[in-house]
N, C-alpha and C. Protein backbone atom coordinates (compact mmCIF):
# COMPACT_ATOMS: atom_id res chain seq x y z
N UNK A 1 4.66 -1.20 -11.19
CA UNK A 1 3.29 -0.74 -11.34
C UNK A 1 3.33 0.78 -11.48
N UNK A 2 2.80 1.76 -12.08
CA UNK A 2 2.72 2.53 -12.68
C UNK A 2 1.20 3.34 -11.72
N UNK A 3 2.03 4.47 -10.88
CA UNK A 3 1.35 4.93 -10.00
C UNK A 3 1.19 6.35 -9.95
N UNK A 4 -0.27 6.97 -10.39
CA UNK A 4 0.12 8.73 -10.14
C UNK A 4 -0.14 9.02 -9.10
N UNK A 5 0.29 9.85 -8.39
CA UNK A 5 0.52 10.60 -7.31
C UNK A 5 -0.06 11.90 -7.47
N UNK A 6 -1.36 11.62 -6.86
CA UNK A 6 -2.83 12.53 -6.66
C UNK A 6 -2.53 13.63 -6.01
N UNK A 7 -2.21 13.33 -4.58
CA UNK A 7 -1.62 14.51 -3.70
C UNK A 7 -1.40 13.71 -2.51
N UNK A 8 -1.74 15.25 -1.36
CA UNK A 8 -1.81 15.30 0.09
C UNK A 8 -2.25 15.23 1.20
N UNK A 9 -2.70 14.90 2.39
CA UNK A 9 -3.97 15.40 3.27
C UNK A 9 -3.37 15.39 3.95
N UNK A 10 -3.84 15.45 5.74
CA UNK A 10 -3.89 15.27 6.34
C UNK A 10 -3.20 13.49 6.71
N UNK A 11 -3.58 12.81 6.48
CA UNK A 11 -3.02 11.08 6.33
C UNK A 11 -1.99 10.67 5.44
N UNK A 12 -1.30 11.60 4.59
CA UNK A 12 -0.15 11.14 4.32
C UNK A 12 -0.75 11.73 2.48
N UNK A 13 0.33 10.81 1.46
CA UNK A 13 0.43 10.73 0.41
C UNK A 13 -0.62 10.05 -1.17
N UNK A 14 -1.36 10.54 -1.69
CA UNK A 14 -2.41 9.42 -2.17
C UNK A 14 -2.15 8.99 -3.47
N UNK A 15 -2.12 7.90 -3.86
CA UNK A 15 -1.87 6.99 -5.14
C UNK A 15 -2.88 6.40 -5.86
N UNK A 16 -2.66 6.78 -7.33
CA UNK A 16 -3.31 5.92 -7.92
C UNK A 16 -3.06 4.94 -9.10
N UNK A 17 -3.79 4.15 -9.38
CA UNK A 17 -3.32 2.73 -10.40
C UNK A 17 -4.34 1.89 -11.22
N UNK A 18 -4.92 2.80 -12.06
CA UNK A 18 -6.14 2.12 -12.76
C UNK A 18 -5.64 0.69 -13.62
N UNK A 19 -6.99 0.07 -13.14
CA UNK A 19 -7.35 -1.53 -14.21
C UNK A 19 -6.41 -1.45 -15.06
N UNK A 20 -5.36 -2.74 -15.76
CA UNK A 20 -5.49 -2.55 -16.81
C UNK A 20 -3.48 -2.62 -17.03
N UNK A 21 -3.45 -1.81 -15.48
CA UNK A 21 -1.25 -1.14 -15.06
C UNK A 21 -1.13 -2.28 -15.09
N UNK A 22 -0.04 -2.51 -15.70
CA UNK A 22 1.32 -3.65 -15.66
C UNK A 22 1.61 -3.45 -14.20
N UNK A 23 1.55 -4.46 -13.48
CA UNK A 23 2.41 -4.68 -12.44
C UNK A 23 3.77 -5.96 -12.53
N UNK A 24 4.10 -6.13 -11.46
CA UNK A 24 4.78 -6.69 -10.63
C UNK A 24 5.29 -7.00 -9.53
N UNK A 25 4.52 -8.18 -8.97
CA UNK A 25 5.06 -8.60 -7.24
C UNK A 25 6.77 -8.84 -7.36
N UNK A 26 7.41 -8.97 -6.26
CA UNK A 26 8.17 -9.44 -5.82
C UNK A 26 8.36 -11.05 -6.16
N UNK A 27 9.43 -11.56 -6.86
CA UNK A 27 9.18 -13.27 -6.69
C UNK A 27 7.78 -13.44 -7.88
N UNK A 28 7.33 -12.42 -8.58
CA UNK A 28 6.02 -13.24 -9.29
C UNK A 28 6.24 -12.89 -10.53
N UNK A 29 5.61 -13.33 -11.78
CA UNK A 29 5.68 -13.16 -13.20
C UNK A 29 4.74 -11.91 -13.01
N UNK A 30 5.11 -10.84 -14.03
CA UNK A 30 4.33 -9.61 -14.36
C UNK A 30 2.90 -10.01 -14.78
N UNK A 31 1.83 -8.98 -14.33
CA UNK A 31 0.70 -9.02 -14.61
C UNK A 31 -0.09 -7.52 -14.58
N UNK A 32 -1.17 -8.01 -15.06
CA UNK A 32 -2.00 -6.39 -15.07
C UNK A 32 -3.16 -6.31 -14.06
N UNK A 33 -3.59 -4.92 -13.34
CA UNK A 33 -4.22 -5.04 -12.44
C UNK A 33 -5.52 -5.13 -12.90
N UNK A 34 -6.22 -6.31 -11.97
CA UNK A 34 -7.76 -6.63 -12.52
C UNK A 34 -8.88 -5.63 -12.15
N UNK A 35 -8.31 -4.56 -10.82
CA UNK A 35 -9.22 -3.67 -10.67
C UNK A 35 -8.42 -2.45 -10.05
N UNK A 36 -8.90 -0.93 -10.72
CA UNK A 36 -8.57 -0.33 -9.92
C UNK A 36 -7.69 0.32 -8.79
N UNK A 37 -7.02 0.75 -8.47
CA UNK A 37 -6.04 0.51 -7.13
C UNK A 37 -5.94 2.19 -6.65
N UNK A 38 -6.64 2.61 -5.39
CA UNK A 38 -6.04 4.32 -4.79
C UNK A 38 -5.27 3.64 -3.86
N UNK A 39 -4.26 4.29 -3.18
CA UNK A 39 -3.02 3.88 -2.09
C UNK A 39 -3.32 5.09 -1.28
N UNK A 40 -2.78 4.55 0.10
CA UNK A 40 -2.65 5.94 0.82
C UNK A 40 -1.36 5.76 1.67
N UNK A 41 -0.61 6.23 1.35
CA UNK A 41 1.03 5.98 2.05
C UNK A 41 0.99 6.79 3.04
N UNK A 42 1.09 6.68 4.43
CA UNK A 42 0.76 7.39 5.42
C UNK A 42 2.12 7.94 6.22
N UNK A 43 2.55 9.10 6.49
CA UNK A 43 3.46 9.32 7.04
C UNK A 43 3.51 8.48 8.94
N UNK A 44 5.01 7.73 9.35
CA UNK A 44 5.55 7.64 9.79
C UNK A 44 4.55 6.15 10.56
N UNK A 45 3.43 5.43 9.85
CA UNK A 45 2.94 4.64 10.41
C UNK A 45 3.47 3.29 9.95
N UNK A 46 3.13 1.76 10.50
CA UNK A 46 3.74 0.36 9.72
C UNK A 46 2.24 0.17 9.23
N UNK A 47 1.86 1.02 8.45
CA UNK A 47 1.04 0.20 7.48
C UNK A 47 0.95 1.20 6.42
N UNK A 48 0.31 0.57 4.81
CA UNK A 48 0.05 0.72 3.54
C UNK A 48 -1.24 0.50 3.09
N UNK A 49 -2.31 1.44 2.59
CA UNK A 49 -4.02 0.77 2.50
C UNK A 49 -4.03 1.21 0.87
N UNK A 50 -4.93 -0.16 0.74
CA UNK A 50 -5.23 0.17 -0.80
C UNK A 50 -6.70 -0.43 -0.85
N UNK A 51 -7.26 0.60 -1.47
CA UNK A 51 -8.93 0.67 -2.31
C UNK A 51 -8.71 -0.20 -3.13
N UNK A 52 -9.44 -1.07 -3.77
CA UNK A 52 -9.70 -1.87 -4.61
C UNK A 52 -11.00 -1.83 -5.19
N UNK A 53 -11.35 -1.18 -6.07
CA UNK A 53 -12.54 -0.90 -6.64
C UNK A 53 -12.96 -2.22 -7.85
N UNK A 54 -14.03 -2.23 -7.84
CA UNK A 54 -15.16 -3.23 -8.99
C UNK A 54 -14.23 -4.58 -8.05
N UNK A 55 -14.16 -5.25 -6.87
CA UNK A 55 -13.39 -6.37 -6.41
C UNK A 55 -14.11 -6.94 -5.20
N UNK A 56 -13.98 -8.37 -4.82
CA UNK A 56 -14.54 -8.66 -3.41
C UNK A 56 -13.94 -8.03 -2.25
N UNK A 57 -12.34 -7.51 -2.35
CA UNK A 57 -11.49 -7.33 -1.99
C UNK A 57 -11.82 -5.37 -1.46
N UNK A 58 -12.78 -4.69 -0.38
CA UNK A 58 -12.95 -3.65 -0.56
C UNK A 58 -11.76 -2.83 -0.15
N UNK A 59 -10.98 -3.12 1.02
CA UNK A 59 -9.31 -2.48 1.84
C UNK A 59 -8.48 -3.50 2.00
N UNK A 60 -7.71 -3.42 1.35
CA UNK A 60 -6.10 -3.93 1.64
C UNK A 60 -5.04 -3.41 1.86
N UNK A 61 -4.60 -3.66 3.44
CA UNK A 61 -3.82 -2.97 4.29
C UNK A 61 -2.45 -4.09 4.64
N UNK A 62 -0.91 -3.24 3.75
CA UNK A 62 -0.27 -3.85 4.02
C UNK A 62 0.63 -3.84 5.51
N UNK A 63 1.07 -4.60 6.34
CA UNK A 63 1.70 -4.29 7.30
C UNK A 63 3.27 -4.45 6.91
N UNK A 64 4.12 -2.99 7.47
CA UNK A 64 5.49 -3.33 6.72
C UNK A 64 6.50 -2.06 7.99
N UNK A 65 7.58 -1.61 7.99
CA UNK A 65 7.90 -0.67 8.15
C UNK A 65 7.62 0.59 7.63
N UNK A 66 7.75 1.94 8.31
CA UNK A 66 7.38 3.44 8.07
C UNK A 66 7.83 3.42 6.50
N UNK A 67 7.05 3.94 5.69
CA UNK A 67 7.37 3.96 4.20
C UNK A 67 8.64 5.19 4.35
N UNK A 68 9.68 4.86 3.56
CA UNK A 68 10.94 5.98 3.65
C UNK A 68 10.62 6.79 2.26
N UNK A 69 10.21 8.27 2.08
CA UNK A 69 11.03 9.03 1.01
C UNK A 69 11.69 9.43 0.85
N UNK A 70 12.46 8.50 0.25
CA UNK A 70 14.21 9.16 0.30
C UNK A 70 14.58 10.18 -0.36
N UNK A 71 14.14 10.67 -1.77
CA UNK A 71 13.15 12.12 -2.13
C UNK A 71 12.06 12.45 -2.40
N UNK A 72 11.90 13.55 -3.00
CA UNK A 72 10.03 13.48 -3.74
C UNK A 72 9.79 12.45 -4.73
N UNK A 73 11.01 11.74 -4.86
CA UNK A 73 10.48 10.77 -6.16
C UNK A 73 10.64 9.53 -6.16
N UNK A 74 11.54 8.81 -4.58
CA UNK A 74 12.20 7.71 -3.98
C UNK A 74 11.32 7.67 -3.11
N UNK A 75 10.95 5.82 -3.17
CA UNK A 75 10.16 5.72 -1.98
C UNK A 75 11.13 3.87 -1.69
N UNK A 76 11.13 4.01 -0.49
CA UNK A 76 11.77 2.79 -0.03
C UNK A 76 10.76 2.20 1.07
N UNK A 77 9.83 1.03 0.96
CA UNK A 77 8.93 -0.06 1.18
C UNK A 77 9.24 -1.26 1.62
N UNK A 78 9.35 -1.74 2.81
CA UNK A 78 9.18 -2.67 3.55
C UNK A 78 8.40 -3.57 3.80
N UNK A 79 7.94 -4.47 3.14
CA UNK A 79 7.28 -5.39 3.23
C UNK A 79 7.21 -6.17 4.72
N UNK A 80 6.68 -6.28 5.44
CA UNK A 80 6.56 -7.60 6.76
C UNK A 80 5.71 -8.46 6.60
N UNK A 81 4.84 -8.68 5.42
CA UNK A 81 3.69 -9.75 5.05
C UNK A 81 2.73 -9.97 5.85
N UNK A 82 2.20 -9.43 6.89
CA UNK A 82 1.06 -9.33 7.46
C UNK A 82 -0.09 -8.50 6.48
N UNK A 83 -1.32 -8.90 6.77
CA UNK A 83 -2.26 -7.91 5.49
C UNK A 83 -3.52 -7.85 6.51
N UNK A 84 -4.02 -6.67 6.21
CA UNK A 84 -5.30 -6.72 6.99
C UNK A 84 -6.56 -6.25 5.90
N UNK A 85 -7.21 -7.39 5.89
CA UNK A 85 -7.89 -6.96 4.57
C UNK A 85 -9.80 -6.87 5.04
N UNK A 86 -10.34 -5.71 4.29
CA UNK A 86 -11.79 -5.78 4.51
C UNK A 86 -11.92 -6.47 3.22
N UNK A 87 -13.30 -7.20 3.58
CA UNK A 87 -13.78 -7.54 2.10
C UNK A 87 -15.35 -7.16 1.61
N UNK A 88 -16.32 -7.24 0.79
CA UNK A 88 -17.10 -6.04 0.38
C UNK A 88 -17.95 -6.36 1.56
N UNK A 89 -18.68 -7.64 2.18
CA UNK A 89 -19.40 -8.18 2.51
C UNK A 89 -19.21 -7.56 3.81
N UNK A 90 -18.07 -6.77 4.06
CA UNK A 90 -17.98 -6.38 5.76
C UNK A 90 -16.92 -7.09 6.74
N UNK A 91 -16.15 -8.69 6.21
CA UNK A 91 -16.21 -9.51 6.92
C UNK A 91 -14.13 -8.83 7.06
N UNK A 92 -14.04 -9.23 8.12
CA UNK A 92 -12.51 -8.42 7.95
C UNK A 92 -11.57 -9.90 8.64
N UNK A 93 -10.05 -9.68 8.50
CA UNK A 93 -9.06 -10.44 9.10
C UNK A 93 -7.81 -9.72 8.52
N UNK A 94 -6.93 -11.10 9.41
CA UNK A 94 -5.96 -10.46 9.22
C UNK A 94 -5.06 -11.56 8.29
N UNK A 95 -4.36 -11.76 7.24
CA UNK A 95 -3.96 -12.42 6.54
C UNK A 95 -2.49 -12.97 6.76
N UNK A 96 -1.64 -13.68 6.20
CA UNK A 96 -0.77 -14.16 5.99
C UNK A 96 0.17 -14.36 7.92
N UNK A 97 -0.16 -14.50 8.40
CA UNK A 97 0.29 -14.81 9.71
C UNK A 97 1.07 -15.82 9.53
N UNK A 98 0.93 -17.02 8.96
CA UNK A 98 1.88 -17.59 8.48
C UNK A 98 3.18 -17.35 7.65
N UNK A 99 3.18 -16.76 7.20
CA UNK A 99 4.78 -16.22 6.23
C UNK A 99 4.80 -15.17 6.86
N UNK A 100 4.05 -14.74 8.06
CA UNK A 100 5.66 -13.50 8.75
C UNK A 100 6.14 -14.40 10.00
N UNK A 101 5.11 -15.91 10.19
CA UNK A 101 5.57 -16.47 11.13
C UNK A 101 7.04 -17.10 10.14
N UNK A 102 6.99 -17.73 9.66
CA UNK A 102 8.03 -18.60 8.62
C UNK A 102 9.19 -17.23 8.81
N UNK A 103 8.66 -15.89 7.94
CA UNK A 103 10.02 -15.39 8.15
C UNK A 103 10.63 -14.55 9.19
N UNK A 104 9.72 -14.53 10.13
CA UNK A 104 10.03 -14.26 11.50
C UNK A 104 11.44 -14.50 11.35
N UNK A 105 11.71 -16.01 11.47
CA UNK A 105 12.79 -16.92 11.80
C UNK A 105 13.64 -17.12 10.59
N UNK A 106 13.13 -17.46 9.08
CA UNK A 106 14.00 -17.61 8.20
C UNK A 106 15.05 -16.45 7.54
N UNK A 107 14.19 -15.04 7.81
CA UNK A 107 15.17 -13.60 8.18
C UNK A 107 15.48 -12.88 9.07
N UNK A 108 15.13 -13.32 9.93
CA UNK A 108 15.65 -12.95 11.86
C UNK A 108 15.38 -11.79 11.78
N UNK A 109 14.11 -11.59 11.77
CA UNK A 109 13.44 -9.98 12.02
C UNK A 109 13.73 -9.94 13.79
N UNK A 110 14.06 -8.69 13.69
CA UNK A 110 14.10 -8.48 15.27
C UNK A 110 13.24 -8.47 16.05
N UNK A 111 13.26 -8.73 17.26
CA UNK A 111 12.26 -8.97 18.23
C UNK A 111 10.88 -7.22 18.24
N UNK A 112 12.33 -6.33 18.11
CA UNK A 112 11.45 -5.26 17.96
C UNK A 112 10.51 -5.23 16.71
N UNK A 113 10.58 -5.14 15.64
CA UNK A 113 9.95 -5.18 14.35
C UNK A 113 9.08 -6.32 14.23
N UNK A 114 9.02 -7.38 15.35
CA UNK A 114 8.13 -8.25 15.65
C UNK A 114 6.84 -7.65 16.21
N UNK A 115 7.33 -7.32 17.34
CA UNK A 115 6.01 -6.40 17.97
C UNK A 115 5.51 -5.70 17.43
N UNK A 116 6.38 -4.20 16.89
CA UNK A 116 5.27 -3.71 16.47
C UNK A 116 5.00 -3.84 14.92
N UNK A 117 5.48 -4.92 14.56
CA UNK A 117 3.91 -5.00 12.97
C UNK A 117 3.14 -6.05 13.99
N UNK A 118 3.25 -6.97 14.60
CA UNK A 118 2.00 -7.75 15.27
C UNK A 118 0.93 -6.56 16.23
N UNK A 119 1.37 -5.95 16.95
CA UNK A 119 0.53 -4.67 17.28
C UNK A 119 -0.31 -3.63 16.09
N UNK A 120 0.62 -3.19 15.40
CA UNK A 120 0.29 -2.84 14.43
C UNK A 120 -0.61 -3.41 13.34
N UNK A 121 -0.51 -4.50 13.00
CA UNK A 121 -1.76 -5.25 12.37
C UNK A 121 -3.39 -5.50 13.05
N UNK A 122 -2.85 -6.14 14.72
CA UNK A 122 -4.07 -5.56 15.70
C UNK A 122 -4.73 -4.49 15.57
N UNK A 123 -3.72 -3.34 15.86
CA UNK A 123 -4.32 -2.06 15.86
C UNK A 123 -5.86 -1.57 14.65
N UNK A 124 -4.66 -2.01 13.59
CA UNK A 124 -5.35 -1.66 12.05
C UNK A 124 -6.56 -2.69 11.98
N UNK A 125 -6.33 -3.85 12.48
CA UNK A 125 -7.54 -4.61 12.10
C UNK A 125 -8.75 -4.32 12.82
N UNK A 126 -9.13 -3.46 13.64
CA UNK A 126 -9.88 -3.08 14.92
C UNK A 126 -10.27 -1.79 14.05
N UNK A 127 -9.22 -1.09 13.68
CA UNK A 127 -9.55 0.27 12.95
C UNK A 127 -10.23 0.08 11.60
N UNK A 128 -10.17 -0.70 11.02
CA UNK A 128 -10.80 -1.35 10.00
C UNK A 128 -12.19 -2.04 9.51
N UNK A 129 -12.26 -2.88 10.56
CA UNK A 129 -13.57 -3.40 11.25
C UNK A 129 -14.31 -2.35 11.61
N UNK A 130 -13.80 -1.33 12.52
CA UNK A 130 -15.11 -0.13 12.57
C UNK A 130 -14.92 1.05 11.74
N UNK A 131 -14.05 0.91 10.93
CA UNK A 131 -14.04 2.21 9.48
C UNK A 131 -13.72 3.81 10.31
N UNK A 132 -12.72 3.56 10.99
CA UNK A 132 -11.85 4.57 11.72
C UNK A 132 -11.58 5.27 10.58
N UNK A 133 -11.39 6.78 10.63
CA UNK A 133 -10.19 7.00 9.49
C UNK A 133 -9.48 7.05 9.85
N UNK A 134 -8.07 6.59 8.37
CA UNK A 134 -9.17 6.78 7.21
C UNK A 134 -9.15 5.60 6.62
N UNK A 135 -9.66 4.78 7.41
CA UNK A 135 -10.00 3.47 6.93
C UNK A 135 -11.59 3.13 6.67
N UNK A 136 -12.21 4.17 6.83
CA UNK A 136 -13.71 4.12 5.76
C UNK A 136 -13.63 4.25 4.79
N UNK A 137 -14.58 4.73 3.99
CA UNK A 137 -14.79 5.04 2.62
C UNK A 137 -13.32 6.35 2.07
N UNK A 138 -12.90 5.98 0.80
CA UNK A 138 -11.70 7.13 0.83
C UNK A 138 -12.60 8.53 0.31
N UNK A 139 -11.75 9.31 0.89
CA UNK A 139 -12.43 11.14 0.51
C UNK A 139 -12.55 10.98 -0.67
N UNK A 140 -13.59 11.68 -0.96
CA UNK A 140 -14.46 11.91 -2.31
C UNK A 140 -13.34 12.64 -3.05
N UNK A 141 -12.54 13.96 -2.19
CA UNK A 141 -11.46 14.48 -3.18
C UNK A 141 -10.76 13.34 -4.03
N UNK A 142 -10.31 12.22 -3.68
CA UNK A 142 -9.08 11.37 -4.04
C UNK A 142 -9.97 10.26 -5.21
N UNK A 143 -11.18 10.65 -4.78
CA UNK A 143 -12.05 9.69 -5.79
C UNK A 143 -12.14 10.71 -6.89
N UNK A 144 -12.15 11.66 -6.66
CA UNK A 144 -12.74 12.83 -8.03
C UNK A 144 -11.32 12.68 -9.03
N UNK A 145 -10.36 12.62 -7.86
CA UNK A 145 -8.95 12.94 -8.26
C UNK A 145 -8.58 11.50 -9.50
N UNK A 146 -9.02 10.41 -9.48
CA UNK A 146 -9.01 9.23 -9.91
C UNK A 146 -8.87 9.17 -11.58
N UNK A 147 -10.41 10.58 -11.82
CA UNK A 147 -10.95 10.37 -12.83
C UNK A 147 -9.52 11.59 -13.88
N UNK A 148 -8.73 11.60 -13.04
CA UNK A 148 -7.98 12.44 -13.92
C UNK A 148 -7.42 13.75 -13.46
N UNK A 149 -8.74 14.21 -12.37
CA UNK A 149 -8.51 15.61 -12.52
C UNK A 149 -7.36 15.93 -11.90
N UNK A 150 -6.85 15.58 -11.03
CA UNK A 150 -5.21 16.12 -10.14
C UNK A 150 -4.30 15.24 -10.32
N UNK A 151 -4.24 14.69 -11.42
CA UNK A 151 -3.08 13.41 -11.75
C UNK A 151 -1.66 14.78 -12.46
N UNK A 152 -1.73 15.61 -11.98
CA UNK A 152 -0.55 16.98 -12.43
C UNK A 152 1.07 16.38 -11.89
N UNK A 153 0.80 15.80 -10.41
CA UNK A 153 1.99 16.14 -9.60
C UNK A 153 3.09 14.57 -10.42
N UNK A 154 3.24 14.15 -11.15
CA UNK A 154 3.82 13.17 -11.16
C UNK A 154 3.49 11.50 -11.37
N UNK A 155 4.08 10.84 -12.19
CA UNK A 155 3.72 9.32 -12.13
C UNK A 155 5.10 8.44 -11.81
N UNK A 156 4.58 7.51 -11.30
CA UNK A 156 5.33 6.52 -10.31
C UNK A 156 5.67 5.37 -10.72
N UNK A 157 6.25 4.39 -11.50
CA UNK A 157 6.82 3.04 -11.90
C UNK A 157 7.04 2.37 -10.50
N UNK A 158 6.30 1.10 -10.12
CA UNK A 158 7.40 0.78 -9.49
C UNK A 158 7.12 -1.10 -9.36
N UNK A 159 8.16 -1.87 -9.58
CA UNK A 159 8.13 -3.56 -9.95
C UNK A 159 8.29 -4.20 -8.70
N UNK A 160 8.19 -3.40 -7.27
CA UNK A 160 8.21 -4.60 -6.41
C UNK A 160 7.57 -3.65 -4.65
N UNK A 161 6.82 -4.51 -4.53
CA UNK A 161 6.38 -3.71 -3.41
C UNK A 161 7.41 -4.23 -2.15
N UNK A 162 8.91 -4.32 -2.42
CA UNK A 162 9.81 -4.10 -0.90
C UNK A 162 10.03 -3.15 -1.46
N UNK A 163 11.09 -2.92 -2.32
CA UNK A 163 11.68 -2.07 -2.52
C UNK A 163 12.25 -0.93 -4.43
N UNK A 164 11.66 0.25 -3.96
CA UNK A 164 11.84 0.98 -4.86
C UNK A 164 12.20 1.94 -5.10
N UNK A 165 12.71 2.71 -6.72
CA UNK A 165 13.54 4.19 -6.37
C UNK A 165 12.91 4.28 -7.79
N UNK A 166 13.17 5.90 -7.54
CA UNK A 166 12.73 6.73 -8.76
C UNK A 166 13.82 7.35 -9.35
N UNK A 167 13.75 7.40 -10.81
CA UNK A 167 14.29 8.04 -11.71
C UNK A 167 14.39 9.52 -11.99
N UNK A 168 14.90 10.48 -11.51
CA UNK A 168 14.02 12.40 -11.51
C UNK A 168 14.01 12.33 -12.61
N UNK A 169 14.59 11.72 -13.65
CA UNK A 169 14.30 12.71 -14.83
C UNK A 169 13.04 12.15 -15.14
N UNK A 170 12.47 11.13 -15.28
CA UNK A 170 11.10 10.76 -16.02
C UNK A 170 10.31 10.55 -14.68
N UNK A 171 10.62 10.32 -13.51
CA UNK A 171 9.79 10.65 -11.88
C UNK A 171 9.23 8.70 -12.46
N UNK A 172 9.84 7.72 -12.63
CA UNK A 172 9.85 6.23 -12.88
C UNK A 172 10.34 5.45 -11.63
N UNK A 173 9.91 4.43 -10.89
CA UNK A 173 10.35 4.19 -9.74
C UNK A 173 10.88 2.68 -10.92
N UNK A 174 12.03 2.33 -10.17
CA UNK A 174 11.83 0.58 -10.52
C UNK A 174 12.54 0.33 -9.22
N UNK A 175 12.51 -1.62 -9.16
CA UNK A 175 13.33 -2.42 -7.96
C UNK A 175 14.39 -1.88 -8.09
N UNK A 176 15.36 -1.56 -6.56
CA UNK A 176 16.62 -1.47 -6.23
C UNK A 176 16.71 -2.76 -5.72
């Protein structure tokens, strides 16, 4: 998926991925995104939030390990399949509990990395439900930023949300 990299704040790193990007899951046939997508990669937390604009789908928050930048242009992503998702209507949960139960056991996640994404999904889903930041509405900067105007610092490739690396010379992430 094909991601520019807006900037900075206070909360970490901000991404974006208009309608339209070629993606690719993990395990899935390529597709294009049906709406929209800002990211906010947060330094040193187990979660990942993504805006979903024109969608029922208003926050989708992945639960995974601390996102690693391995440089300014490498990002290495951990998936744990927990999701904590708002949807427009207000109504919130927490998703896939089942396939981190399944791979709890079928990849022997450690007892530690058990706890805290199950804490960690708690946490977020509580923070979510009452629009903590910055899990309210995203800053108007990163929305202005959307339409183009700070898309300067770089764009991002990347085909699998575990794991990815970037290219310096063209700043292209693909699967490792």
């Amino acid at each position: 998926m094909q991601l520019a990299r807006l900037g900075e704040d206070e909360w970490g790193t901000w991404l974006w991925a208009p309608r339209g990007t070629r993606s690719r899951y993990a395990g899935r046939e390529p597709t294009v995104l049906p709406v929209d997508f800002l990211m906010l990669i947060p330094r040193d937390a187990w979660w990942r939030a993504t805006w979903m604009f024109a969608s029922h789908i208003d926050l989708y928050v992945d639960i995974g390990c601390p996102v690693e930048w391995v440089t300014p242009n490498r990002l290495r992503v951990v998936d744990l399949d927990l999701d904590v998702i708002r949807f427009t209507d207000g109504r919130c949960l927490i998703d896939d509990e089942d396939e981190f139960a399944e791979h709890t056991v079928s990849l022997q996640y450690p007892p530690e990395v058990v706890a805290t994404a199950r804490r960690s999904a708690d946490e977020v889903l509580v923070a979510v439900r009452d629009r903590v930041p910055p899990f309210g509405d995203p800053p108007a900067r990163w929305l202005r930023c959307r339409l183009g105007a700070c898309c300067a610092k770089g764009t991002f490739v990347a085909r699998s949300v575990r794991m990815c690396r970037c290219d310096g010379r063209d700043r292209r992430m693909s699967t490792v």
